[in-house]
N, C-alpha and C. Protein backbone atom coordinates (compact mmCIF):
# COMPACT_ATOMS: atom_id res chain seq x y z
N UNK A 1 96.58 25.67 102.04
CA UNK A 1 95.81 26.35 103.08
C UNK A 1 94.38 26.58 102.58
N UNK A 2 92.99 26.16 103.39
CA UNK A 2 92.59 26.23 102.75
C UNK A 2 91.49 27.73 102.65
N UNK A 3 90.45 28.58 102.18
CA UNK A 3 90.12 29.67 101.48
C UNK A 3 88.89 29.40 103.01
N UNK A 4 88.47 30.35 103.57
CA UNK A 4 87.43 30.39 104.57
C UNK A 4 86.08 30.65 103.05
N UNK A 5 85.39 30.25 104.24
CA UNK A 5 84.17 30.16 103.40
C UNK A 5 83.40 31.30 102.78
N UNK A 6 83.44 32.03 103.87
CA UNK A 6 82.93 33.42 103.34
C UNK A 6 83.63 34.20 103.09
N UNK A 7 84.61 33.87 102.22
CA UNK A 7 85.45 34.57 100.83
C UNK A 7 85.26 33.99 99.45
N UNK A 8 84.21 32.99 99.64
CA UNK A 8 84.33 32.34 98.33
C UNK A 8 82.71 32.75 97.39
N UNK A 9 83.26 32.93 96.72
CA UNK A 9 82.04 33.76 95.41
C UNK A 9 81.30 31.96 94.57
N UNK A 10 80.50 31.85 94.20
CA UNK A 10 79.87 30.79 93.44
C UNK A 10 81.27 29.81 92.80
N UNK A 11 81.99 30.42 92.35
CA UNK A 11 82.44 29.61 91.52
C UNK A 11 83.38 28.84 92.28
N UNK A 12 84.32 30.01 93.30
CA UNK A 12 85.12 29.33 94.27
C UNK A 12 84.36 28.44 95.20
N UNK A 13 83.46 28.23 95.69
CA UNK A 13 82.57 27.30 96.74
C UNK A 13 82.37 26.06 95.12
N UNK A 14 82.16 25.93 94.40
CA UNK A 14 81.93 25.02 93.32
C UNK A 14 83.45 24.26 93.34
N UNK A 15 84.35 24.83 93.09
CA UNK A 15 85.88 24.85 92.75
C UNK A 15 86.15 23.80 94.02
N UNK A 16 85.82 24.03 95.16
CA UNK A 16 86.14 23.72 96.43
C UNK A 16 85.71 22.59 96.75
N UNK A 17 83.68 22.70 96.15
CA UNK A 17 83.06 21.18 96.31
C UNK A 17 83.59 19.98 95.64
N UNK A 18 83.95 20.43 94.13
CA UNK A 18 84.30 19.12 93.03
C UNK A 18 85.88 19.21 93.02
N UNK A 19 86.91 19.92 94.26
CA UNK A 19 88.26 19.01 94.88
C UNK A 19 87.81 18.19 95.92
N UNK A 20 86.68 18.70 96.85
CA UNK A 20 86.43 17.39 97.59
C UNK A 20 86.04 16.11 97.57
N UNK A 21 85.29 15.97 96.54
CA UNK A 21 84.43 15.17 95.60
C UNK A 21 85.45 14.49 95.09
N UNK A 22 86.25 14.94 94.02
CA UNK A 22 87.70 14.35 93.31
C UNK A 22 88.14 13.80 94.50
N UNK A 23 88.83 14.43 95.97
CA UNK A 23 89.46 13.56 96.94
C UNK A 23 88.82 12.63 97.44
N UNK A 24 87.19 12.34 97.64
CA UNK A 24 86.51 11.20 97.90
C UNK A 24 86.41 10.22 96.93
N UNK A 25 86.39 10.29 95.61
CA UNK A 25 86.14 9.58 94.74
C UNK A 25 87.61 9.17 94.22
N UNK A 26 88.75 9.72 94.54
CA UNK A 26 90.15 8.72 94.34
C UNK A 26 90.25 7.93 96.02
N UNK A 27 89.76 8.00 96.99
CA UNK A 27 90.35 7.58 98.11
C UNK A 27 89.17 6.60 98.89
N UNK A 28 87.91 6.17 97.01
CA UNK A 28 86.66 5.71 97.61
C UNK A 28 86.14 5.66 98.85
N UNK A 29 86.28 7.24 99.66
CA UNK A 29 85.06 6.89 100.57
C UNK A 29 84.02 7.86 100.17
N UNK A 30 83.11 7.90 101.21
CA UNK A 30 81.12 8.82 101.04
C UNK A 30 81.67 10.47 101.42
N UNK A 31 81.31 11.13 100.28
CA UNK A 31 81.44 12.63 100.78
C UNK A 31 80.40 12.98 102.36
N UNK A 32 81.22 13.75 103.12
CA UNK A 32 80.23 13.66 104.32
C UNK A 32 80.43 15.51 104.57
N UNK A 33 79.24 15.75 104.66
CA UNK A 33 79.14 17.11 104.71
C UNK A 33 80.08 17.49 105.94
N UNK A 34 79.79 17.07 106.89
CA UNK A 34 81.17 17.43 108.47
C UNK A 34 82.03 17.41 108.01
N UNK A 35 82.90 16.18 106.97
CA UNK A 35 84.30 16.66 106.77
C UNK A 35 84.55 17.50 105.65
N UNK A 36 83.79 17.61 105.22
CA UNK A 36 83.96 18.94 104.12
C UNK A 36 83.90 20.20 104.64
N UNK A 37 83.01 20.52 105.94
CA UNK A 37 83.24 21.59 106.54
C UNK A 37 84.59 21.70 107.07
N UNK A 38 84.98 20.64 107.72
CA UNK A 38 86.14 20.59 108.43
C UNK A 38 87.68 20.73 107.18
N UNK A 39 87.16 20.28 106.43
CA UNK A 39 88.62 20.39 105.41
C UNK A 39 88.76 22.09 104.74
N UNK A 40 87.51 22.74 105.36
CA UNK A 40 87.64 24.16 104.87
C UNK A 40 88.49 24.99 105.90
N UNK A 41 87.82 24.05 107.30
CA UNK A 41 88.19 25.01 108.48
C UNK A 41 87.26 26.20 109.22
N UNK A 42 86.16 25.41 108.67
CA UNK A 42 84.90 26.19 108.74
C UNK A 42 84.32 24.97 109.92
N UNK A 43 82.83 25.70 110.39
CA UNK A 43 81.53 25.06 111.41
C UNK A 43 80.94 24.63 110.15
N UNK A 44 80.61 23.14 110.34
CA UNK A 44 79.17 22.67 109.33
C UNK A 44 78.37 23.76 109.21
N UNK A 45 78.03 24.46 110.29
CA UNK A 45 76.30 25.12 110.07
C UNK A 45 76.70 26.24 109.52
N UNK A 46 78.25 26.90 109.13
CA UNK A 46 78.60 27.80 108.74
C UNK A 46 78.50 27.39 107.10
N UNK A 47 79.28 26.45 106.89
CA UNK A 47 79.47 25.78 105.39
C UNK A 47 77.77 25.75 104.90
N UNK A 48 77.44 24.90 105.68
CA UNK A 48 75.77 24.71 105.08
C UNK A 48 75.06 26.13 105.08
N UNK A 49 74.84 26.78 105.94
CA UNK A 49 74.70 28.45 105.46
C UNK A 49 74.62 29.41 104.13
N UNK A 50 76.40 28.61 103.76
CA UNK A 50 76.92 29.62 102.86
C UNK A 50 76.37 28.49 101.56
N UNK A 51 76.36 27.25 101.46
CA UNK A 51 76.43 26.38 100.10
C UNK A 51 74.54 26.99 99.78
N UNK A 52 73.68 26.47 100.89
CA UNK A 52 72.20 27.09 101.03
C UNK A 52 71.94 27.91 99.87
N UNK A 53 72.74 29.32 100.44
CA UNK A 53 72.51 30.64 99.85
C UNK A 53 72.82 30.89 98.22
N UNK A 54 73.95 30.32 98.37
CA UNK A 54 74.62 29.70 97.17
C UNK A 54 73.99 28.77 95.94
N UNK A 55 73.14 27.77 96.48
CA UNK A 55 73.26 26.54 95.21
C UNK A 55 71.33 26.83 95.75
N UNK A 56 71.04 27.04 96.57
CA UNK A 56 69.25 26.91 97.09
C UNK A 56 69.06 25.56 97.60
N UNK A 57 70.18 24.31 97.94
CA UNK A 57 69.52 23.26 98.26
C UNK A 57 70.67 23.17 99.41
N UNK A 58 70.46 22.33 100.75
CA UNK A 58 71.66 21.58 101.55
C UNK A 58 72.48 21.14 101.33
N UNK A 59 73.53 21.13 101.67
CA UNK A 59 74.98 20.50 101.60
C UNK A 59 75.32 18.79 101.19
N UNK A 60 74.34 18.58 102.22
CA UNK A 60 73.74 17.06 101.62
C UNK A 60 73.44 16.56 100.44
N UNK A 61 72.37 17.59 100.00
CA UNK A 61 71.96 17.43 99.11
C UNK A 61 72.45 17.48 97.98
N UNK A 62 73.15 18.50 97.57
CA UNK A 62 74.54 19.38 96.87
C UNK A 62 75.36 18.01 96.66
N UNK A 63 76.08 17.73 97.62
CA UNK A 63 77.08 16.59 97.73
C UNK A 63 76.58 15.28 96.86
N UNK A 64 74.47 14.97 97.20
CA UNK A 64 74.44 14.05 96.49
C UNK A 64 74.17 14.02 94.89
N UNK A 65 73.74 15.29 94.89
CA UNK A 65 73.74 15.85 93.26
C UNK A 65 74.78 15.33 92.44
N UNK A 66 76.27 16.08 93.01
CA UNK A 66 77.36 16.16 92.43
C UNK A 66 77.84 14.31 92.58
N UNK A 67 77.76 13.66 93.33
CA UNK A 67 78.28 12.27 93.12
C UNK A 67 77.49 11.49 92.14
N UNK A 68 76.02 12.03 91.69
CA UNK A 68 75.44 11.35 90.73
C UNK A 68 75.64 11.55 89.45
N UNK A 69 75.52 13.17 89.34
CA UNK A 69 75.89 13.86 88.29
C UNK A 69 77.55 13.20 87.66
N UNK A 70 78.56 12.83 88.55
CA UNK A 70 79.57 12.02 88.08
C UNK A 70 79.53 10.73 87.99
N UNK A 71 78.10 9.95 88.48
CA UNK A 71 78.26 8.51 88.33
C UNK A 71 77.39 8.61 86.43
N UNK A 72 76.83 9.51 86.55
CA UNK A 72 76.22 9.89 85.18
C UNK A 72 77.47 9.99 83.86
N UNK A 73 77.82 10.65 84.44
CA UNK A 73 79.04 11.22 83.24
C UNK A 73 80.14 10.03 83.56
N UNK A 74 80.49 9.21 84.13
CA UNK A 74 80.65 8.29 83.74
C UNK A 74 80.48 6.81 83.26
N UNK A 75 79.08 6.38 83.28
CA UNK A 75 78.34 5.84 82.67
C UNK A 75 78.25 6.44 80.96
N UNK A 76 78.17 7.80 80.66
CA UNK A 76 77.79 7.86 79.52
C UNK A 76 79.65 8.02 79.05
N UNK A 77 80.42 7.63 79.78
CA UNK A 77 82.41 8.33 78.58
C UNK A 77 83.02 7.40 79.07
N UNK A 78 82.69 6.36 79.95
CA UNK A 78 83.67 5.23 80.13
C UNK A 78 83.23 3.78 80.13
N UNK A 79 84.04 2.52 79.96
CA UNK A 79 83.34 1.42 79.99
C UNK A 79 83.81 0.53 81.17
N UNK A 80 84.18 1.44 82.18
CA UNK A 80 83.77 0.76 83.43
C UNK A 80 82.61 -0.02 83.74
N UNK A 81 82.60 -1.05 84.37
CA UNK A 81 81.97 -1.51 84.92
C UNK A 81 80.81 -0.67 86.05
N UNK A 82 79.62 -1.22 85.91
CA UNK A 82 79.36 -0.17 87.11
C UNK A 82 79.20 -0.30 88.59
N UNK A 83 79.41 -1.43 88.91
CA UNK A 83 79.92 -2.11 90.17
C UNK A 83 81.48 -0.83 90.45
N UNK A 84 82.21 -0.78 89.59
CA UNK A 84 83.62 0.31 90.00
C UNK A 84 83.01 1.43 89.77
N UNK A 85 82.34 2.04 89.14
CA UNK A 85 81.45 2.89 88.87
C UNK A 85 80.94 3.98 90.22
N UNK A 86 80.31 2.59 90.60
CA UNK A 86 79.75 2.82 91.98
C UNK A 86 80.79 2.56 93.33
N UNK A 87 81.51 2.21 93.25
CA UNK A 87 82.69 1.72 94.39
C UNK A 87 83.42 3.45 94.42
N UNK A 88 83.63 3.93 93.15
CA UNK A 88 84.26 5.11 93.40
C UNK A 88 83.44 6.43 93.56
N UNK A 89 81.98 6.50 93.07
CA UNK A 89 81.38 7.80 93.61
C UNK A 89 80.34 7.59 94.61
N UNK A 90 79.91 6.45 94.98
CA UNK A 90 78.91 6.26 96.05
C UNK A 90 79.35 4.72 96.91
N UNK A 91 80.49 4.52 97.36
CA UNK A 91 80.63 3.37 97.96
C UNK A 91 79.50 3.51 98.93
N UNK A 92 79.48 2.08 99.70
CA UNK A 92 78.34 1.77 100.26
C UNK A 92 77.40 1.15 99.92
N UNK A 93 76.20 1.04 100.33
CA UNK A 93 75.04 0.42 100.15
C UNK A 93 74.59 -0.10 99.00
N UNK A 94 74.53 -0.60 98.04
CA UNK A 94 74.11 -0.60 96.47
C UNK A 94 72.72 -0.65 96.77
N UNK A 95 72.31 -1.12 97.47
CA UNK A 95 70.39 -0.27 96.87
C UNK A 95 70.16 0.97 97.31
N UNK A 96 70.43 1.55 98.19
CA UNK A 96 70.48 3.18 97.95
C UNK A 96 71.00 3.67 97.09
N UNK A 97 72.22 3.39 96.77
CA UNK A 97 72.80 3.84 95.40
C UNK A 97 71.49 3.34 94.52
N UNK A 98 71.16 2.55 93.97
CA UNK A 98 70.43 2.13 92.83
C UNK A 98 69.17 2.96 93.12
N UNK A 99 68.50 3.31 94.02
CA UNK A 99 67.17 3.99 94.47
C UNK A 99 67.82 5.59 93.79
N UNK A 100 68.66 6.03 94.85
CA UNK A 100 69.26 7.50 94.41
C UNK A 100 69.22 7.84 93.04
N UNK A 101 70.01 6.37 92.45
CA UNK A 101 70.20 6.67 91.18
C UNK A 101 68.93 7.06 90.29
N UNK A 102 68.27 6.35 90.49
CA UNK A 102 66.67 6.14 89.90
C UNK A 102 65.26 7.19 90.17
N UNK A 103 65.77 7.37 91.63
CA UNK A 103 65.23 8.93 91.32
C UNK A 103 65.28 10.14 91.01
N UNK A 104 67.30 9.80 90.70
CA UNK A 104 67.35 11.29 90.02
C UNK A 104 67.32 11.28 88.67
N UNK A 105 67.41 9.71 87.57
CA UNK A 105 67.40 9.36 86.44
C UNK A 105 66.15 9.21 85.97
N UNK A 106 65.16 8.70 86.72
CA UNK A 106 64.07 7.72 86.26
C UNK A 106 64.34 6.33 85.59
N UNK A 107 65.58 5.83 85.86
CA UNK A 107 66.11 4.78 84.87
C UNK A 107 67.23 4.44 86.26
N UNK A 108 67.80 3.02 85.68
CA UNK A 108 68.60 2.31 85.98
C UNK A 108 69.98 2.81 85.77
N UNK A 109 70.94 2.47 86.55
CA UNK A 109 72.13 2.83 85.22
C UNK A 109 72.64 2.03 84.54
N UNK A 110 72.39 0.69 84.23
CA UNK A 110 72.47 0.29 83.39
C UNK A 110 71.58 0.61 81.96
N UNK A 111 70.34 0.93 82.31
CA UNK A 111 69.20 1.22 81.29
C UNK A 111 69.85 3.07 81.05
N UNK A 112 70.35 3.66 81.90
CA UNK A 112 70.94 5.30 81.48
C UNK A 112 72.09 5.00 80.90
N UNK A 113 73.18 3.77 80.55
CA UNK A 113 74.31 3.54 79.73
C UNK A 113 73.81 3.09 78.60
N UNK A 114 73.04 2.25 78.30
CA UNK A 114 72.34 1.64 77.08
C UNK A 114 71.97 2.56 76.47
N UNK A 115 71.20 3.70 77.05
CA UNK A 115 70.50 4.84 76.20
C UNK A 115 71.07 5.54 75.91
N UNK A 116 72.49 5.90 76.31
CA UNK A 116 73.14 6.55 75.80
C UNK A 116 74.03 6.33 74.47
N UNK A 117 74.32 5.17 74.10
CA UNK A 117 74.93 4.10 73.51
C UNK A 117 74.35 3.46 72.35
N UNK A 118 72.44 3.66 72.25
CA UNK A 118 72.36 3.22 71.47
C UNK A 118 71.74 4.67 70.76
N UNK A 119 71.70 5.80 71.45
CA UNK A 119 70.97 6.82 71.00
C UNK A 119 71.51 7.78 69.40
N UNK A 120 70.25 8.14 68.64
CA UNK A 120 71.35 8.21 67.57
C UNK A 120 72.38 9.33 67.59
N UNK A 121 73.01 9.31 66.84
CA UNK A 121 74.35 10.85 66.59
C UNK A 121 73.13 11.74 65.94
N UNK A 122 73.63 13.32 66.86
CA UNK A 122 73.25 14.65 66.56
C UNK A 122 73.25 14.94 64.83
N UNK A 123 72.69 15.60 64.07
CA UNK A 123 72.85 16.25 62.84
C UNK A 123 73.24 17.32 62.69
């Protein structure tokens, strides 16, 4: 069942975003802010309201953070390919993906796996 929105404190609205995220990214499709409202049981403009107040940026936006932020972290801990890479946190388009990627990296992700890979070990 799932938690209405305005019962949920930072961590629970976080908790909530990265199970939806996990359910888009095993069932490769695009996180879409409507059905994330809807899988709460909430109004979009209610959800977007509360994430707003919450994180300071749109739901949209939020959503695209968090799918990069995991195409990141897996680029730097797995040796997937990044063609699957990308099939599981941003299906769709590959040059938006590659643009997205690049403006939230400044880099490629191939050039953000290399650097990670060849960078030296901490002391």
């Amino acid at each position: 069942m799932p938690l209405p929105v305005a019962d949920l404190s930072e961590d629970g609205m976080t908790r909530v975003i990265e199970e939806y995220l996990d359910l888009c990214y095993r069932t490769h499709s695009v996180p879409r802010a409507s059905e994330f409202a809807a899988s709460l049981k909430q109004s979009a403009r209610t959800v977007r309201r509360h994430v707003r107040r919450i994180y300071g940026v749109p739901l949209g936006r939020l959503l695209r953070q968090k799918r990069l932020e995991k195409t990141a972290l897996l680029l730097r801990t797995t040796n997937l390919s990044i063609e699957a890479i990308m099939s599981q946190t941003a299906p769709g388009d590959r040059r938006a993906f590659f643009r997205a990627f690049r403006a939230a990296f400044d880099t490629t992700p191939l050039e953000y796996r290399v650097s990670f890979r060849t960078a030296p070990a901490p002391r």
